[in-house]
PDB file of N, CA and C in Angstrom:
ATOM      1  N   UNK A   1      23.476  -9.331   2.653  1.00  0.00           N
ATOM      2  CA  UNK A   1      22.700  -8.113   2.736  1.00  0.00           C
ATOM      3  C   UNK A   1      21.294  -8.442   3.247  1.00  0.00           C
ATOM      4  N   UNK A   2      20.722  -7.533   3.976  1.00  0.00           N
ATOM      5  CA  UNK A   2      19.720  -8.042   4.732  1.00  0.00           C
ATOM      6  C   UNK A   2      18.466  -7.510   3.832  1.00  0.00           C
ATOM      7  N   UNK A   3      17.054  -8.423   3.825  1.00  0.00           N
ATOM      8  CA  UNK A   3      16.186  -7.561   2.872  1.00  0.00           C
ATOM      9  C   UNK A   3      15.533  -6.369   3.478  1.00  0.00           C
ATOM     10  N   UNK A   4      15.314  -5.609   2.264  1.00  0.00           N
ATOM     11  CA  UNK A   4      14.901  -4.002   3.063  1.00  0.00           C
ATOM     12  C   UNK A   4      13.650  -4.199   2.165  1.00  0.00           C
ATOM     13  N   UNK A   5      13.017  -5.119   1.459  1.00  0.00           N
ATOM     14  CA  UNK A   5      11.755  -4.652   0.772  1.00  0.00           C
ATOM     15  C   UNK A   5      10.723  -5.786   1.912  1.00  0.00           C
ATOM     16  N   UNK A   6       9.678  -5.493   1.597  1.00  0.00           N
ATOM     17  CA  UNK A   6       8.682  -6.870   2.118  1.00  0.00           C
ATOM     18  C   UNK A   6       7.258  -6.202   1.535  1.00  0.00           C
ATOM     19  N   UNK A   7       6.638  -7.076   1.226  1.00  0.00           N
ATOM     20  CA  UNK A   7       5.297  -6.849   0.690  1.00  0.00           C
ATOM     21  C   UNK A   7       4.457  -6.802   1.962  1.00  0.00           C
ATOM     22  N   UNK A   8       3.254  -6.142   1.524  1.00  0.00           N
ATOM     23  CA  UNK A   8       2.797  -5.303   2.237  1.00  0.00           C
ATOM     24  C   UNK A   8       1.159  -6.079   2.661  1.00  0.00           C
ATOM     25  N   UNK A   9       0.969  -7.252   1.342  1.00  0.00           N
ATOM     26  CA  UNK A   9      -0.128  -8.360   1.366  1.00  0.00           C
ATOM     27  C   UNK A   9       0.196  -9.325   2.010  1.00  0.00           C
ATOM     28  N   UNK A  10       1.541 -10.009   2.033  1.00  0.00           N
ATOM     29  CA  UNK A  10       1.740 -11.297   2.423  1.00  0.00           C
ATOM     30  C   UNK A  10       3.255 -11.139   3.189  1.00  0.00           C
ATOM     31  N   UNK A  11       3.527 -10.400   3.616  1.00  0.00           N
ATOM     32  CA  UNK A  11       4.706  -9.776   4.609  1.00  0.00           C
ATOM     33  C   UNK A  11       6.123 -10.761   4.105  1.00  0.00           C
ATOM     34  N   UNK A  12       5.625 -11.175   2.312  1.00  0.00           N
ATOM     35  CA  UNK A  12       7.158 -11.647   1.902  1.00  0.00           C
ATOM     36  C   UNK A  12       8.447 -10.707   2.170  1.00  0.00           C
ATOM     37  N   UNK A  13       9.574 -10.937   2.736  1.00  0.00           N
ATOM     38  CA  UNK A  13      10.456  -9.881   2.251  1.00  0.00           C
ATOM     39  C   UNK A  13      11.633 -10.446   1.208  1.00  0.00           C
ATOM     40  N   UNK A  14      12.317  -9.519   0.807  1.00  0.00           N
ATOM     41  CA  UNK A  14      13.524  -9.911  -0.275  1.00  0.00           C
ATOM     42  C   UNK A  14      14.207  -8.478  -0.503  1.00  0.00           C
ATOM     43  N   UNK A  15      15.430  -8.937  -0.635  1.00  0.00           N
ATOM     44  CA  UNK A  15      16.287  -7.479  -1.433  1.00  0.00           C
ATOM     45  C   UNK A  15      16.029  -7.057  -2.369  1.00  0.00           C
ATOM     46  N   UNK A  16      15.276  -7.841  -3.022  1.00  0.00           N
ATOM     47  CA  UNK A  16      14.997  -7.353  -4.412  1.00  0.00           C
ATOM     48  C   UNK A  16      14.172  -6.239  -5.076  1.00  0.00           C
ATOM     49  N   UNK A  17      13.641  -5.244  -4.849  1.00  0.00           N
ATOM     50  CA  UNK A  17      12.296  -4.243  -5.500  1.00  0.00           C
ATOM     51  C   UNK A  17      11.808  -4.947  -6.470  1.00  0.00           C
ATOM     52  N   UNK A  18      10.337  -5.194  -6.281  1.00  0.00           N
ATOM     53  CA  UNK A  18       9.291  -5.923  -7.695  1.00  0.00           C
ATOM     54  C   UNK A  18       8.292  -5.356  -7.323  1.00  0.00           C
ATOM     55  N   UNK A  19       8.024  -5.000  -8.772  1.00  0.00           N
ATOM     56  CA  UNK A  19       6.738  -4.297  -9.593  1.00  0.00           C
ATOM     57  C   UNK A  19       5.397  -5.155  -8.765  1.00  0.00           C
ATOM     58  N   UNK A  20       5.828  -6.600  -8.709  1.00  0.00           N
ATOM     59  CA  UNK A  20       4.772  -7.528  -8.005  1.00  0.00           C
ATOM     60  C   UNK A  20       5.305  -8.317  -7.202  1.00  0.00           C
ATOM     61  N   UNK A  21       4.629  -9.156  -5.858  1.00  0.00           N
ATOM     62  CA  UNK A  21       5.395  -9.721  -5.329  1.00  0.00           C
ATOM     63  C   UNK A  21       5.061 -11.042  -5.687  1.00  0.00           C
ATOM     64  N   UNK A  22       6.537 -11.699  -5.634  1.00  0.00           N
ATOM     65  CA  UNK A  22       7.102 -13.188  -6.244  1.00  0.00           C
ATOM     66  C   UNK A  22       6.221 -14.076  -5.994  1.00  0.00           C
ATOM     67  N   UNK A  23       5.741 -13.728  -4.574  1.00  0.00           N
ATOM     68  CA  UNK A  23       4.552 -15.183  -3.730  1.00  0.00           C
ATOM     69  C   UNK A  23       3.067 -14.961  -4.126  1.00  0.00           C
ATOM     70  N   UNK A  24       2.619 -13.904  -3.706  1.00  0.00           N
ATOM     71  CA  UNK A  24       1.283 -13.632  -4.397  1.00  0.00           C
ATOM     72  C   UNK A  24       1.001 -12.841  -5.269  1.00  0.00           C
ATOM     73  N   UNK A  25       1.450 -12.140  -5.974  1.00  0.00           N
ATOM     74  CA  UNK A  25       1.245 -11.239  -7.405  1.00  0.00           C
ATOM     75  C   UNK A  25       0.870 -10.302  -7.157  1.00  0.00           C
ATOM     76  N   UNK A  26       0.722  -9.536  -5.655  1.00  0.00           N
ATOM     77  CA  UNK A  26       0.281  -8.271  -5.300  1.00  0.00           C
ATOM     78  C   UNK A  26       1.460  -6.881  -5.768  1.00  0.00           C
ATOM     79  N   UNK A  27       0.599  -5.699  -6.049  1.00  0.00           N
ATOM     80  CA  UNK A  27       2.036  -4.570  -6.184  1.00  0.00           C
ATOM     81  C   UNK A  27       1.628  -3.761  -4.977  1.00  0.00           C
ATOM     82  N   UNK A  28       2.554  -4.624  -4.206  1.00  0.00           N
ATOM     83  CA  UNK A  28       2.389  -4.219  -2.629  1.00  0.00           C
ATOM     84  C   UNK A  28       3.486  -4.177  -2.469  1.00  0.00           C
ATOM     85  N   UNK A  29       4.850  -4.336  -3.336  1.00  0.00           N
ATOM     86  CA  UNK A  29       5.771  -4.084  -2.790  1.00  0.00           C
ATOM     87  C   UNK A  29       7.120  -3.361  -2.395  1.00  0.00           C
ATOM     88  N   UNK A  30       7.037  -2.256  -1.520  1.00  0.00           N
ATOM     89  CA  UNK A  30       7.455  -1.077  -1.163  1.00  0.00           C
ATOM     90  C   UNK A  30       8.405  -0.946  -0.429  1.00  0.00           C
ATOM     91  N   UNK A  31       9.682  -0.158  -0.738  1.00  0.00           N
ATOM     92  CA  UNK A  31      10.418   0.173   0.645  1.00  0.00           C
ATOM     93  C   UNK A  31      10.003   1.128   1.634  1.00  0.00           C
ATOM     94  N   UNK A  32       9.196   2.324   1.446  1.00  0.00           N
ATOM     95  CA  UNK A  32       8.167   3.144   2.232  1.00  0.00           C
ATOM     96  C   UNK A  32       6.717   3.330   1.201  1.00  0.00           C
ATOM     97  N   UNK A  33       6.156   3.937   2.467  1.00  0.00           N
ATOM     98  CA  UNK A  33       5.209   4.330   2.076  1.00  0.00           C
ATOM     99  C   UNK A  33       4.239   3.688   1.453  1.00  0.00           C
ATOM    100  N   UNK A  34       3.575   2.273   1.626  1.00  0.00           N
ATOM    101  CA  UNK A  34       3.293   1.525   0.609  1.00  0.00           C
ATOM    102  C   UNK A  34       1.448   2.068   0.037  1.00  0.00           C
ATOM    103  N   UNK A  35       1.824   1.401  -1.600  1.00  0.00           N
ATOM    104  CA  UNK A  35       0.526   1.515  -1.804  1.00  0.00           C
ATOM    105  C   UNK A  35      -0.196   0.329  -2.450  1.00  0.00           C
ATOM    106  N   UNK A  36      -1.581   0.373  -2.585  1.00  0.00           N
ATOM    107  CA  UNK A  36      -1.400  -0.904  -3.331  1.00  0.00           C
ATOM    108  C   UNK A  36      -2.314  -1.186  -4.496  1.00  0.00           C
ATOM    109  N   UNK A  37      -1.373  -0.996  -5.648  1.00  0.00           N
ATOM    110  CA  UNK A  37      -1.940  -0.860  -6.625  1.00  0.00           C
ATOM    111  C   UNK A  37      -2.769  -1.140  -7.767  1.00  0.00           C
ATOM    112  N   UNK A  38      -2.580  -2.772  -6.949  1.00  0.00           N
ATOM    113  CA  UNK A  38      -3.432  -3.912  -7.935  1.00  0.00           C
ATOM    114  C   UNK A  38      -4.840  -3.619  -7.329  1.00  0.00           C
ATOM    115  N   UNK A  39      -5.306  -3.096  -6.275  1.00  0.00           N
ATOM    116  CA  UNK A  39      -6.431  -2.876  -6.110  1.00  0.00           C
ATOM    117  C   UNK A  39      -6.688  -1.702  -5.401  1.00  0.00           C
ATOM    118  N   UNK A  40      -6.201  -0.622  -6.012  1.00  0.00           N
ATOM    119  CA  UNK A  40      -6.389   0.552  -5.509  1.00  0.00           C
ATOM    120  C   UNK A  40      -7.799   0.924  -5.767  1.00  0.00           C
ATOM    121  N   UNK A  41      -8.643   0.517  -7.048  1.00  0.00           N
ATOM    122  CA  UNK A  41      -9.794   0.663  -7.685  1.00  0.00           C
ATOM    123  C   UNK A  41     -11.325   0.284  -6.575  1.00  0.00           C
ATOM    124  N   UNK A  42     -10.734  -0.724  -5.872  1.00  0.00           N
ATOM    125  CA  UNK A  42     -11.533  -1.733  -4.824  1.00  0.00           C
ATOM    126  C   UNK A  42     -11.523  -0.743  -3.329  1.00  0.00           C
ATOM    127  N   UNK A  43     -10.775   0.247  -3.352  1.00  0.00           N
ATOM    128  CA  UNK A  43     -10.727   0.859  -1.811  1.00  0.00           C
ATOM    129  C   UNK A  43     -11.776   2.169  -1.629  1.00  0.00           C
ATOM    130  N   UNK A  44     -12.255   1.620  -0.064  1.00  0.00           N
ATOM    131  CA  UNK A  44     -13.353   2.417   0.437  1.00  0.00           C
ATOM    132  C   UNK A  44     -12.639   3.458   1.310  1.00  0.00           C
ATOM    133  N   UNK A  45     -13.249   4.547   1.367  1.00  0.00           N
ATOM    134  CA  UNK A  45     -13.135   5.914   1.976  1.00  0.00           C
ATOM    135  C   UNK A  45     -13.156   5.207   3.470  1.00  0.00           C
ATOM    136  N   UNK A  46     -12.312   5.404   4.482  1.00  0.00           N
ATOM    137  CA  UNK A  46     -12.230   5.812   5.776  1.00  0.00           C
ATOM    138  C   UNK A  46     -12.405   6.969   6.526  1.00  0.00           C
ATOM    139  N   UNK A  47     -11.829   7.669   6.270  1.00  0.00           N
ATOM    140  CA  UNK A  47     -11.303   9.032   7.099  1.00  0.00           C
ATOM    141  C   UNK A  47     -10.232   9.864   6.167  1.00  0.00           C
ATOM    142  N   UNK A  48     -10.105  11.457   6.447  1.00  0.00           N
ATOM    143  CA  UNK A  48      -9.588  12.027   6.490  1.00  0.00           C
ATOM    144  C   UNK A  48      -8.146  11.323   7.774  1.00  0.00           C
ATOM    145  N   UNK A  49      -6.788  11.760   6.924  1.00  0.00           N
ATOM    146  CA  UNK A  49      -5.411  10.760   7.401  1.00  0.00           C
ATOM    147  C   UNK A  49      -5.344  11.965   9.183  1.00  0.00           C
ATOM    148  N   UNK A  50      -6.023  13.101   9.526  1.00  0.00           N
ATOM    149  CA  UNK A  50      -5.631  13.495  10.635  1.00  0.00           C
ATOM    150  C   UNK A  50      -5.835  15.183  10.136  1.00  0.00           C
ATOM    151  N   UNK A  51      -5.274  15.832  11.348  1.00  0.00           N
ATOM    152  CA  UNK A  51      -5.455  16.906  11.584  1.00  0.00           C
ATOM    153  C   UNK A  51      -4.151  17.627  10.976  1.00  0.00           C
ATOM    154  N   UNK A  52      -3.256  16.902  10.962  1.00  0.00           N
ATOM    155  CA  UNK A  52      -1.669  17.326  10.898  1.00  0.00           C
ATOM    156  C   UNK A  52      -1.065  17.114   9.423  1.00  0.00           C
ATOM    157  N   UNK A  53      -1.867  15.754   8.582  1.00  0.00           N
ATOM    158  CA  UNK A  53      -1.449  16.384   7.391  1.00  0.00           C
ATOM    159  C   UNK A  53      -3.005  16.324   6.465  1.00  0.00           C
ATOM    160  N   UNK A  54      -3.099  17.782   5.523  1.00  0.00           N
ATOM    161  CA  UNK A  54      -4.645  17.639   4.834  1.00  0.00           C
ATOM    162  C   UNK A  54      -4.190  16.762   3.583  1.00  0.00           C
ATOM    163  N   UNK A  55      -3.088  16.135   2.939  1.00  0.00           N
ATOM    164  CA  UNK A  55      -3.215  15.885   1.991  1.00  0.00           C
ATOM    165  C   UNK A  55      -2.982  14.262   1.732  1.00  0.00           C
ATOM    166  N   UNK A  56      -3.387  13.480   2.690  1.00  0.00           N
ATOM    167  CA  UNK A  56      -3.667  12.133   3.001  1.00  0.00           C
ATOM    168  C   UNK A  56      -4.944  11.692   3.218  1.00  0.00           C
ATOM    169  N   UNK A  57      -5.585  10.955   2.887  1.00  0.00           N
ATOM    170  CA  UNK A  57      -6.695  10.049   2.889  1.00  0.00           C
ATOM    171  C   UNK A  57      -6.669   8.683   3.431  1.00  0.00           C
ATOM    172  N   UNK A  58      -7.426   8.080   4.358  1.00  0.00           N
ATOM    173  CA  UNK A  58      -6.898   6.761   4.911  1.00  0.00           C
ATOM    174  C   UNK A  58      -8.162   5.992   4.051  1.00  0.00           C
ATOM    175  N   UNK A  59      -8.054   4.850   3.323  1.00  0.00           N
ATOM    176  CA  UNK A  59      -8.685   4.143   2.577  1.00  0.00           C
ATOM    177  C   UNK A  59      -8.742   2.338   3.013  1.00  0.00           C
ATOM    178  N   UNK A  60      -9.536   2.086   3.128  1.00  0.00           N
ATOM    179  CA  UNK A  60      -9.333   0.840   3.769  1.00  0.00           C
ATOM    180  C   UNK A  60      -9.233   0.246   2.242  1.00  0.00           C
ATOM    181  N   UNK A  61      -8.681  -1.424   2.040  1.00  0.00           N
ATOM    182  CA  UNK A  61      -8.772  -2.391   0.464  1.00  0.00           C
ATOM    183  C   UNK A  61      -9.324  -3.191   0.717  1.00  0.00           C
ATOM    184  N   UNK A  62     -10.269  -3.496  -0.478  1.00  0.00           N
ATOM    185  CA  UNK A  62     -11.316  -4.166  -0.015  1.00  0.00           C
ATOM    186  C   UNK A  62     -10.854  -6.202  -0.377  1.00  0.00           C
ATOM    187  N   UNK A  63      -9.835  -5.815  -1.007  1.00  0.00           N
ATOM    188  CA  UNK A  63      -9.234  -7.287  -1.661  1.00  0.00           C
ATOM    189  C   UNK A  63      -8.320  -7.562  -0.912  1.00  0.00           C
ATOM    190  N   UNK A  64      -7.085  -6.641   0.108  1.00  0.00           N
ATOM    191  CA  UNK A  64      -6.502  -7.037   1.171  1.00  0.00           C
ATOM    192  C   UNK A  64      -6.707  -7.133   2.719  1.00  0.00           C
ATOM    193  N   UNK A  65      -7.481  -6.024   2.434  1.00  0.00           N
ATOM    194  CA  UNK A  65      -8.213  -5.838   3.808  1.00  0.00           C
ATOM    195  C   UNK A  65      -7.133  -4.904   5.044  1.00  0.00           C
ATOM    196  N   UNK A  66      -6.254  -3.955   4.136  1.00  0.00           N
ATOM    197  CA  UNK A  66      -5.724  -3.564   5.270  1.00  0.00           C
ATOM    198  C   UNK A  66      -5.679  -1.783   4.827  1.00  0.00           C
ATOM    199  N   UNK A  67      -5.544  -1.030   5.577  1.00  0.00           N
ATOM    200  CA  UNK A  67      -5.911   0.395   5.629  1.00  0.00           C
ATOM    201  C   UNK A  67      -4.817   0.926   5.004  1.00  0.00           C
ATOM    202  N   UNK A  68      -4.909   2.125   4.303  1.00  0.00           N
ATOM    203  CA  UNK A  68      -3.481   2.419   3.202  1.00  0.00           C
ATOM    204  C   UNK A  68      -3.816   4.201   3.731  1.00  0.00           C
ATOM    205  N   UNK A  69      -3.004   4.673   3.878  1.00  0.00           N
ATOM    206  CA  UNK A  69      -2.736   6.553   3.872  1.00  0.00           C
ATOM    207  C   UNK A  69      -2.369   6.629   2.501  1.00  0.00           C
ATOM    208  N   UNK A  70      -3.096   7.668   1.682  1.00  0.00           N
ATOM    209  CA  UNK A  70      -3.157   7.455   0.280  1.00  0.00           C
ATOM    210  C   UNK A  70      -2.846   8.764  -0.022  1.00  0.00           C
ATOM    211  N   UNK A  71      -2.156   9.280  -1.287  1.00  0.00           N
ATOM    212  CA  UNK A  71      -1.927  10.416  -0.805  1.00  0.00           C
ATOM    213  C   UNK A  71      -3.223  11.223  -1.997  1.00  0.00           C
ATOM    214  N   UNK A  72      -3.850  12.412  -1.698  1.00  0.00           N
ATOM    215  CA  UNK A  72      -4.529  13.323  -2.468  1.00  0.00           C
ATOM    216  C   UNK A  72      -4.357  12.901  -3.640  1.00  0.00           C
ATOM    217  N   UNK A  73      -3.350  13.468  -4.322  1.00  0.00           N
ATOM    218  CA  UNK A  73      -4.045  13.525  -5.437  1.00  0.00           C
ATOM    219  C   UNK A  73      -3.666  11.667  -6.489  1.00  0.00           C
ATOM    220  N   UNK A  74      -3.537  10.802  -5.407  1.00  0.00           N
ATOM    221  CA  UNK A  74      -3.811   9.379  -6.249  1.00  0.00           C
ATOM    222  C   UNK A  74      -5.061   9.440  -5.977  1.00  0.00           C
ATOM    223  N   UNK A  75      -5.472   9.609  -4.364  1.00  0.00           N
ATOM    224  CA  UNK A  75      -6.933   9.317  -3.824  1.00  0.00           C
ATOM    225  C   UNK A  75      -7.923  10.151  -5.381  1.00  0.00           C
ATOM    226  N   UNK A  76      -7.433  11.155  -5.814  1.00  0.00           N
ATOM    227  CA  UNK A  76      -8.700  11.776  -6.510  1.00  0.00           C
ATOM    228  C   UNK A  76      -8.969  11.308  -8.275  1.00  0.00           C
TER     229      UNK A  76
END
């Protein structure tokens, strides 16, 4: 079976779904949509996610360093 998960910090993948990932301890790891939760606390405001949907927020992390579409009401 091929893996369908991969973390989203350190682009591990595995079949497995974890709360954290195995290699670096991030909870980055998602089959969609990822978020990331070990340092959701650490993320700075970017932008409004677009014109097309109002209820996304794009947030950059300040501990991974990569941009997350967040949705409303986690962002608030």
């Amino acid at each position: 079976m091929e893996p369908k998960y991969e973390c989203q910090h350190c682009g591990r993948r595995s079949r497995d779904d974890a709360e954290y990932c195995p290699d670096c301890g991030y909870a980055a790891v998602e089959e969609s949509s990822p978020t990331c939760d070990l340092c959701l606390t650490e993320m700075e405001f970017v932008e409004a996610a677009g014109p097309w949907s109002d209820d996304l927020y794009k947030y950059r992390c300040q501990s991974c360093a990569r941009d997350w579409l967040v949705p409303l009401d986690v962002a608030d």
